[in-house]
Protein backbone atom coordinates (compact mmCIF):
# COMPACT_ATOMS: atom_id res chain seq x y z
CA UNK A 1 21.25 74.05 116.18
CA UNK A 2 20.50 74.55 119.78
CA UNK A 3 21.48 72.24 122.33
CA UNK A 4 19.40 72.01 125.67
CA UNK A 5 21.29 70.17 128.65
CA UNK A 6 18.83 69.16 131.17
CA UNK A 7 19.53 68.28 134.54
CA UNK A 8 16.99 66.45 136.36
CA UNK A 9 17.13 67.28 139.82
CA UNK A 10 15.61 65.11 142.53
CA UNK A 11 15.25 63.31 145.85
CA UNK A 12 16.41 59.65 144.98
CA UNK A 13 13.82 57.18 145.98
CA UNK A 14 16.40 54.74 145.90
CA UNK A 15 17.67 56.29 149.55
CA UNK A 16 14.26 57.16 150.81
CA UNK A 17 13.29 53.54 150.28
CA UNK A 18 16.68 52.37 152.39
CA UNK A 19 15.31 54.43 155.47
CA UNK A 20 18.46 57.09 155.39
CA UNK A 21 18.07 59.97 157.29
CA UNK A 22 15.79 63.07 155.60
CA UNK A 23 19.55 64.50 156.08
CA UNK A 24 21.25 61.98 154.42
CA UNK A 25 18.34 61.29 151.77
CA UNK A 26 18.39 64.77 150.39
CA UNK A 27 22.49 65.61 150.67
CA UNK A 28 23.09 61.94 148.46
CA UNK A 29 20.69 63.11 145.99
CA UNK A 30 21.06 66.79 145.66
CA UNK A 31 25.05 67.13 146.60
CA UNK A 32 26.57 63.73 147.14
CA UNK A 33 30.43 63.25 147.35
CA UNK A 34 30.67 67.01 146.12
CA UNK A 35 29.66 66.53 142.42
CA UNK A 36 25.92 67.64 142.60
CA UNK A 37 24.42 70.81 142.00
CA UNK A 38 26.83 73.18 143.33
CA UNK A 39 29.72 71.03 141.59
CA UNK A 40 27.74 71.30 137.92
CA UNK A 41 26.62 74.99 138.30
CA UNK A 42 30.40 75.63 138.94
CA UNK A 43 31.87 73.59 135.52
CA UNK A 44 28.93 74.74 133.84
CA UNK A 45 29.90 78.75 134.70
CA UNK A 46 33.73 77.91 134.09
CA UNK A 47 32.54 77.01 130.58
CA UNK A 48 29.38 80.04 129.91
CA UNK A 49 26.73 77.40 129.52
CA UNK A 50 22.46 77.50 130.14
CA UNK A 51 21.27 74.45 131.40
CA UNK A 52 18.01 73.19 132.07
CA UNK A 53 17.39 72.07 135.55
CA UNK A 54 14.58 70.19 135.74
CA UNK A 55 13.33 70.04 139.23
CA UNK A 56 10.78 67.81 140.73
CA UNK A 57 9.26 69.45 143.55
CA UNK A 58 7.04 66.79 144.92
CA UNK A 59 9.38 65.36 147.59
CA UNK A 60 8.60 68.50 149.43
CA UNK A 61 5.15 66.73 150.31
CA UNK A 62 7.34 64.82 152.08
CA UNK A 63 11.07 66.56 152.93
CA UNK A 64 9.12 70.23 153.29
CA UNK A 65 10.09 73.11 151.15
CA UNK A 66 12.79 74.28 152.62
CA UNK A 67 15.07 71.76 150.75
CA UNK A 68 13.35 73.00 147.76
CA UNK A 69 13.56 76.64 147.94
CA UNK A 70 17.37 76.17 148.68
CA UNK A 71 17.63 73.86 145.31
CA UNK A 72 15.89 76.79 143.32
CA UNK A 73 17.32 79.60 144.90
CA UNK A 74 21.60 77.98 143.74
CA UNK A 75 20.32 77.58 140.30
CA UNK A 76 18.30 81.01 139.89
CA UNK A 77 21.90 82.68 141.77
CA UNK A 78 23.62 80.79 139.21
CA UNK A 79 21.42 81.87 136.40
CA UNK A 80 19.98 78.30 134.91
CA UNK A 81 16.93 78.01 134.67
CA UNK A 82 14.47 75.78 136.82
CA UNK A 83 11.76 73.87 134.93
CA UNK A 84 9.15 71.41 136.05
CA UNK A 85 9.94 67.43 136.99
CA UNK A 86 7.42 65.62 138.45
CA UNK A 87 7.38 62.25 139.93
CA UNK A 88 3.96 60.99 141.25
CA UNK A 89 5.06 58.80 143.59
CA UNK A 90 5.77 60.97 146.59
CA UNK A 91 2.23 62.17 146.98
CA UNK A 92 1.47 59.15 148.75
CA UNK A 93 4.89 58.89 150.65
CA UNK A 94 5.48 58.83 154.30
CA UNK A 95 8.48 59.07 156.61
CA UNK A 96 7.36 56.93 158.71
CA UNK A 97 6.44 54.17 156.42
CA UNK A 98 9.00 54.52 153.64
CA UNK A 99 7.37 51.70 151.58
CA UNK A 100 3.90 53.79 150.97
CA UNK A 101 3.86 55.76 147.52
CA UNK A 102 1.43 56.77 144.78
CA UNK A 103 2.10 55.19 141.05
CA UNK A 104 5.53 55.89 139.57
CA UNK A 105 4.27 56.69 136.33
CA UNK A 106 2.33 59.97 135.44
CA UNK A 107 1.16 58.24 131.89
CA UNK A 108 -0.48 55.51 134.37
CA UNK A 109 -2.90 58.44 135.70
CA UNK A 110 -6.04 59.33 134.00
CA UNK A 111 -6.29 62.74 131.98
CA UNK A 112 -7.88 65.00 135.05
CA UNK A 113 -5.33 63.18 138.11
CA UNK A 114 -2.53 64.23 135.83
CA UNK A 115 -3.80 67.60 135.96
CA UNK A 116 -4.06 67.68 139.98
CA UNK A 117 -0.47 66.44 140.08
CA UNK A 118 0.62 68.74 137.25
CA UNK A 119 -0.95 71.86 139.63
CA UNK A 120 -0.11 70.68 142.70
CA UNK A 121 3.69 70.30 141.38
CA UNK A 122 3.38 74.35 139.98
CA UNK A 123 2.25 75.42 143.35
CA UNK A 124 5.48 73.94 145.44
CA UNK A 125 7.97 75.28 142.90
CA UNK A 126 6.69 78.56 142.71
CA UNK A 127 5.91 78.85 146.40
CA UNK A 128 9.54 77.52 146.36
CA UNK A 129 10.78 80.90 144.21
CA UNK A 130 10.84 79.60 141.22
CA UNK A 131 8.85 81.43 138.15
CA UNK A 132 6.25 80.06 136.69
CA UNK A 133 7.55 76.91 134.39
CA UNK A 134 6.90 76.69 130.89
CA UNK A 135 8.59 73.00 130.47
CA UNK A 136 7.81 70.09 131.53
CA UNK A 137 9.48 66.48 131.95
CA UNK A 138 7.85 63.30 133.29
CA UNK A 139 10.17 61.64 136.04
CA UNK A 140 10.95 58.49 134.18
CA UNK A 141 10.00 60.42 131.45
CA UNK A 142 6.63 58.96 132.28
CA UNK A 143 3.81 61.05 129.77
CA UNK A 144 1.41 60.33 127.34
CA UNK A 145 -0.41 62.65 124.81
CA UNK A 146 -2.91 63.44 127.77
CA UNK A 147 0.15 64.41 129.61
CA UNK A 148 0.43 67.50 126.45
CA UNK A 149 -3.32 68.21 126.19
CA UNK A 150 -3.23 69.07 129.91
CA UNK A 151 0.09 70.56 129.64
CA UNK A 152 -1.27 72.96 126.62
CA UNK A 153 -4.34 74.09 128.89
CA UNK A 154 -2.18 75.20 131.94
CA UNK A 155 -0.24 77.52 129.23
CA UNK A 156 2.85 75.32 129.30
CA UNK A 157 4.65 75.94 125.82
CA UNK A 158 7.15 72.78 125.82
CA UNK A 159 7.45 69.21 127.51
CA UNK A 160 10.44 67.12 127.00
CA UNK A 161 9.19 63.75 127.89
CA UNK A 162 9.41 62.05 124.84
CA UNK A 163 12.64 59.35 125.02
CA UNK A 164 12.71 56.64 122.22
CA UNK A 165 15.00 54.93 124.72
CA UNK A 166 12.26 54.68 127.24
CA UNK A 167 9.18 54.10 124.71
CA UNK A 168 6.81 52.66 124.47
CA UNK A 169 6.46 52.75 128.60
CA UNK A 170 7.19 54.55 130.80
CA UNK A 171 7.75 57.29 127.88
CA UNK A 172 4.35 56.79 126.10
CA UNK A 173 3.93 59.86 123.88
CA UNK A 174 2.63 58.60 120.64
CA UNK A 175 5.96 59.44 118.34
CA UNK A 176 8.22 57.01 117.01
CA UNK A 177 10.89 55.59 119.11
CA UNK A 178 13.69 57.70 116.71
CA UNK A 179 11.71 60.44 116.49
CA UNK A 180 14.04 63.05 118.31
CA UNK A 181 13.31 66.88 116.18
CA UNK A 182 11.03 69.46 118.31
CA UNK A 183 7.83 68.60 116.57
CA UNK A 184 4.07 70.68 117.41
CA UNK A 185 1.40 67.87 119.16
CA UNK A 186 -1.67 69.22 120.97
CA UNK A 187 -0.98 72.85 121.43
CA UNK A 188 2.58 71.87 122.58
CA UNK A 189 6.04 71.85 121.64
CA UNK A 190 7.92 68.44 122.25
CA UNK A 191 11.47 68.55 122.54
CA UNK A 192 12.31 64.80 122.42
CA UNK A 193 15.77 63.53 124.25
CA UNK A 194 17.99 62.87 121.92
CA UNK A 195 18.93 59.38 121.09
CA UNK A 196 21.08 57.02 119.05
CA UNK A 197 21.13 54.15 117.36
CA UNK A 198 23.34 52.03 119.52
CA UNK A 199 22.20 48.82 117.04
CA UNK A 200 20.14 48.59 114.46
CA UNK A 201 16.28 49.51 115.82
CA UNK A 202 17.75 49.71 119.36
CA UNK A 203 18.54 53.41 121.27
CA UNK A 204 20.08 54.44 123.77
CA UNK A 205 20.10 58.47 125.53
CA UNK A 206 22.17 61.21 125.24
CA UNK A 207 22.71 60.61 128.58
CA UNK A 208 25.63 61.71 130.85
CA UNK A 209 25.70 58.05 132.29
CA UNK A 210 24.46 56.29 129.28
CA UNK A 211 27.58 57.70 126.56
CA UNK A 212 30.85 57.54 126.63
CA UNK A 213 32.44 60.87 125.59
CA UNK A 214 33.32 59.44 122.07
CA UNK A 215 29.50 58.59 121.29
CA UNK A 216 28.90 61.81 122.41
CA UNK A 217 30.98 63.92 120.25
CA UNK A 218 29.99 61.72 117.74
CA UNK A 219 26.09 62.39 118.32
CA UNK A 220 26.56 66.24 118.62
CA UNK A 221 29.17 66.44 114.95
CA UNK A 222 26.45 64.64 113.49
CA UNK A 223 23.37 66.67 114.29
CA UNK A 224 25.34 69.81 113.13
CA UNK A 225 26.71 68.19 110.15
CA UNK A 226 23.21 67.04 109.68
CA UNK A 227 21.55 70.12 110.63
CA UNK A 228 19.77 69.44 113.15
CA UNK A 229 17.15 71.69 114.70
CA UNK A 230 18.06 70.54 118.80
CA UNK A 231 20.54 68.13 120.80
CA UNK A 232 18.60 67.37 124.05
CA UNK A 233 21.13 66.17 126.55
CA UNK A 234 19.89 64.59 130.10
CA UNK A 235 22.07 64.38 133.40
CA UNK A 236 20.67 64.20 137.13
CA UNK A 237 21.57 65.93 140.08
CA UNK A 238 23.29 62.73 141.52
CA UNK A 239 24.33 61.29 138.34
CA UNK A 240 27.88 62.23 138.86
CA UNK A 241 28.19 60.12 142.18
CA UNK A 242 28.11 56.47 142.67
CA UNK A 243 24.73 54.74 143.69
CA UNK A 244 24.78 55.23 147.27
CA UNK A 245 26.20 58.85 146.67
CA UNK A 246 29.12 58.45 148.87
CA UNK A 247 31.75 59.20 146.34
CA UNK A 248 32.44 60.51 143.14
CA UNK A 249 31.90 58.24 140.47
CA UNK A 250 35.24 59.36 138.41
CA UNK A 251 33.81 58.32 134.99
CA UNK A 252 30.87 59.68 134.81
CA UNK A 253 32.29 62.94 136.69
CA UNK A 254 34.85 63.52 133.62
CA UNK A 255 32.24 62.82 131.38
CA UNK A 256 30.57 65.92 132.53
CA UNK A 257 33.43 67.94 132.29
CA UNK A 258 34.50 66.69 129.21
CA UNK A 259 31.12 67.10 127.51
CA UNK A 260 31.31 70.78 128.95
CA UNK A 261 34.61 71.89 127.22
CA UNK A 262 33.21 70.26 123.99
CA UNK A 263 29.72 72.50 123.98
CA UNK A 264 31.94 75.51 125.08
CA UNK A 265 34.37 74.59 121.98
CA UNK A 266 31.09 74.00 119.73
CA UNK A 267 29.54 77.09 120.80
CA UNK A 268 29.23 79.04 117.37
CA UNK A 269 27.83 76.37 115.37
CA UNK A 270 25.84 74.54 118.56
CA UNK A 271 24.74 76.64 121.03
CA UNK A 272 23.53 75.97 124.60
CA UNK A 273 20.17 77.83 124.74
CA UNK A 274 16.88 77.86 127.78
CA UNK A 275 13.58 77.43 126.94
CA UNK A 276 12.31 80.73 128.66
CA UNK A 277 14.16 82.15 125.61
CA UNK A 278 11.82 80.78 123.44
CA UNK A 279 14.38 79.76 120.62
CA UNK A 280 12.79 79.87 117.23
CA UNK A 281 13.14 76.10 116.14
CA UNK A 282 11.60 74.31 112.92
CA UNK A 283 9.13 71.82 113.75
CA UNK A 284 8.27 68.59 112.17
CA UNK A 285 11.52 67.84 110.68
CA UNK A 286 12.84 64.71 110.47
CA UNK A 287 16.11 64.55 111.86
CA UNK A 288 17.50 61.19 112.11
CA UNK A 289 19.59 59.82 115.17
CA UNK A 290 23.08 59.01 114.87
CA UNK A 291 23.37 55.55 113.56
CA UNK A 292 25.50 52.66 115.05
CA UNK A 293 28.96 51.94 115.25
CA UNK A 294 30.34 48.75 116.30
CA UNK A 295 33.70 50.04 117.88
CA UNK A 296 32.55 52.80 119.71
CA UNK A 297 29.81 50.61 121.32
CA UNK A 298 32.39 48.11 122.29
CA UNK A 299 34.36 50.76 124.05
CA UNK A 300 31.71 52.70 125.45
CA UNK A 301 30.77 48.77 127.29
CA UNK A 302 34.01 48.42 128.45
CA UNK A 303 33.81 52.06 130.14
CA UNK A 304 30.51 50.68 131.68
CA UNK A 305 31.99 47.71 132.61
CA UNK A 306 34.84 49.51 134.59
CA UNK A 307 32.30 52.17 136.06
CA UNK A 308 29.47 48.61 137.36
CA UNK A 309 32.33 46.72 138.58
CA UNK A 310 35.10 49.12 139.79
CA UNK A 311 33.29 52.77 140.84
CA UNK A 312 30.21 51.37 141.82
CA UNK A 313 31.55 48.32 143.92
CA UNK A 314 34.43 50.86 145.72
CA UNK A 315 31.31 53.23 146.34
C-alpha cells in the first residue's frame, strides 16, 4: 500500500479578509507560531518521509512571487515534492479592497475558465521554480469531472480532489461519497482522500485536524489489513497552529508528530511514496473505508472539544 501525505500549502483567506498585514497574512499561514512548513519538513526528515505539498500559487496575483518562490524553494531543499493547489478566489483579490474575490469554487467555473485558471496557476509555480506538476487538488477540494477532462489535456497524470467528506459540493467529482481507491476517469488518475465512516453513511477525512491519533492508526491497520491500494492523508501548512496562527495548537501539533513516528514504524508494509514516482497502483478496486466505532468517536469529540474550547480560545 502506498500512503501519500499531502500538505496543502496556502495563504489563509481567513487573515487576508481581517486586513493583517501582507507580512503578517503570509507568516500566519505559511509559518505561524513555528509549526508550519519549516517545522513539518523538519519532523518529516527526522522520520525519512515524502510528502506531498500541495501548493496554491494564486495568492501571488496578489502577495507577488517572491513569497512563492521562497515556499517552493524549502520544500524542493528539503526534497518533497511541490504539486498544484489552486484556489480561484484570489484572481479577483485586491489589497486594497480585501472583500473583492473571484468564486471560491473551481467546480462553479465552466469547462474552458477552469482551464485559464488551471494555466494561469502552472505558469506562477513554475516561474516560481517549481517543475512542472503532474497533480492536482482543488482548494476546498472544489472539482468536477470537467475539472479531469481539462486536467487530462494539459498532460496532468493525477488529481486528488475527490473527498467523500466534502461531496457532493464543493468536492463534485462524480464518485461515490466512500469511494476512496485510485480509480482511472477521463484520461486521469484520481487519488481520492481517504475517509471513514465516522457513523453509519456519514465521513469524515483523514485529516490531521479532523482524527484523533487513535482513528488514525485505526484507518491506516485497516487499509493494510485490508489491502488497500493508497492511504491519502491531508494536513495544511497552518493546520498545526491555532486559527489566528499565533500559537501552536498543542493537539493538533502532536498529532503530526505522532502520525509521523507511526508511518516511519509502518514503513515496510505502508510506505510513504510521491507522485512524480509514478507508483504502480491497481485501479478500480473497491476498497472500503474504515467503518465506525462508537468509542473512538466519543473520544476523538472530546479531543475536539478540548482543542475548540481550550487551544483555540487561549490562541
Amino acid at each position: 500500500m502506498h500512503v501519500f501525505l499531502t500538505i496543502d500549502t496556502e495563504l489563509s483567506w481567513r487573515h487576508h479578509a481581517a486586513g493583517l498585514s501582507p507580512e503578517e497574512v503570509i507568516v500566519r499561514s505559511l509559518e505561524p507560531a513555528g509549526v508550519g512548513i519549516a517545522h513539518q519538513l523538519e519532523v518529516l526528515a527526522r522520520h525519512g518521509l515524502k510528502a506531498t505539498f500541495f501548493v496554491d500559487p494564486m495568492p501571488a496575483l496578489v502577495y507577488g512571487v517572491a513569497q512563492l518562490r521562497a515556499v517552493v524553494s524549502a520544500i524542493l531543499a528539503a526534497g518533497q515534492e511541490v504539486q498544484l493547489h489552486l484556489h480561484p478566489n484570489w484572481r479577483g483579490a485586491s489589497l486594497a479592497d480585501r472583500e473583492l474575490h473571484d468564486s471560491f469554487e473551481l467546480a462553479a467555473f465552466p469547462q474552458d475558465a477552469q482551464r485559464d485558471l488551471i494555466v494561469r496557476g502552472m505558469e506562477l509555480l513554475t516561474e516560481a521554480g517549481a517543475p512542472l506538476p503532474i497533480t492536482f487538488r482543488g482548494g476546498s477540494y472544489g472539482a468536477n469531472d470537467d475539472t479531469l477532462r481539462v486536467l487530462a489535456s494539459l498532460g496532468f497524470a493525477y488529481d486528488s480532489s475527490h473527498n467523500g467528506a466534502e461531496h457532493p459540493w464543493p468536492s463534485a467529482i462524480d464518485l461515490p461519497p466512500s469511494w476512496i481507491a485510485p480509480v482511472a476517469r477521463h484520461g486521469m488518475v484520481e487519488v481520492p482522500v481517504t475517509v471513514i465512516e465516522d457513523q453509519p453513511d456519514h465521513y469524515r477525512p483523514f485529516q490531521i485536524c479532523a482524527l484523533s491519533i487513535r482513528e488514525q492508526a485505526a484507518a491506516l491497520d485497516h487499509a493494510m489489513a485490508a489491502g488497500h491500494v493508497a492511504t491519502t492523508i491531508v494536513g495544511h501548512s497552518f493546520e498545526l497552529a491555532v486559527r489566528t496562527g499565533t500559537r501552536p495548537n498543542m493537539i493538533h501539533a502532536r498529532r503530526f508528530a505522532q502520525l509521523c513516528a507511526l508511518l516511519d514504524e509502518r514503513r515496510a508494509d505502508a510506505p510513504t511514496a510521491h507522485f512524480i514516482d509514478r507508483p504502480v497502483m491497481p485501479l478500480d478496486r473497491e476498497d472500503r473505508p474504515l467503518p465506525p466505532h462508537s468509542s473512538r468517536r466519543r473520544l476523538r469529540q472530546v479531543e475536539q472539544a478540548w482543542s475548540n474550547i481550550v487551544e483555540e480560545r487561549t490562541g
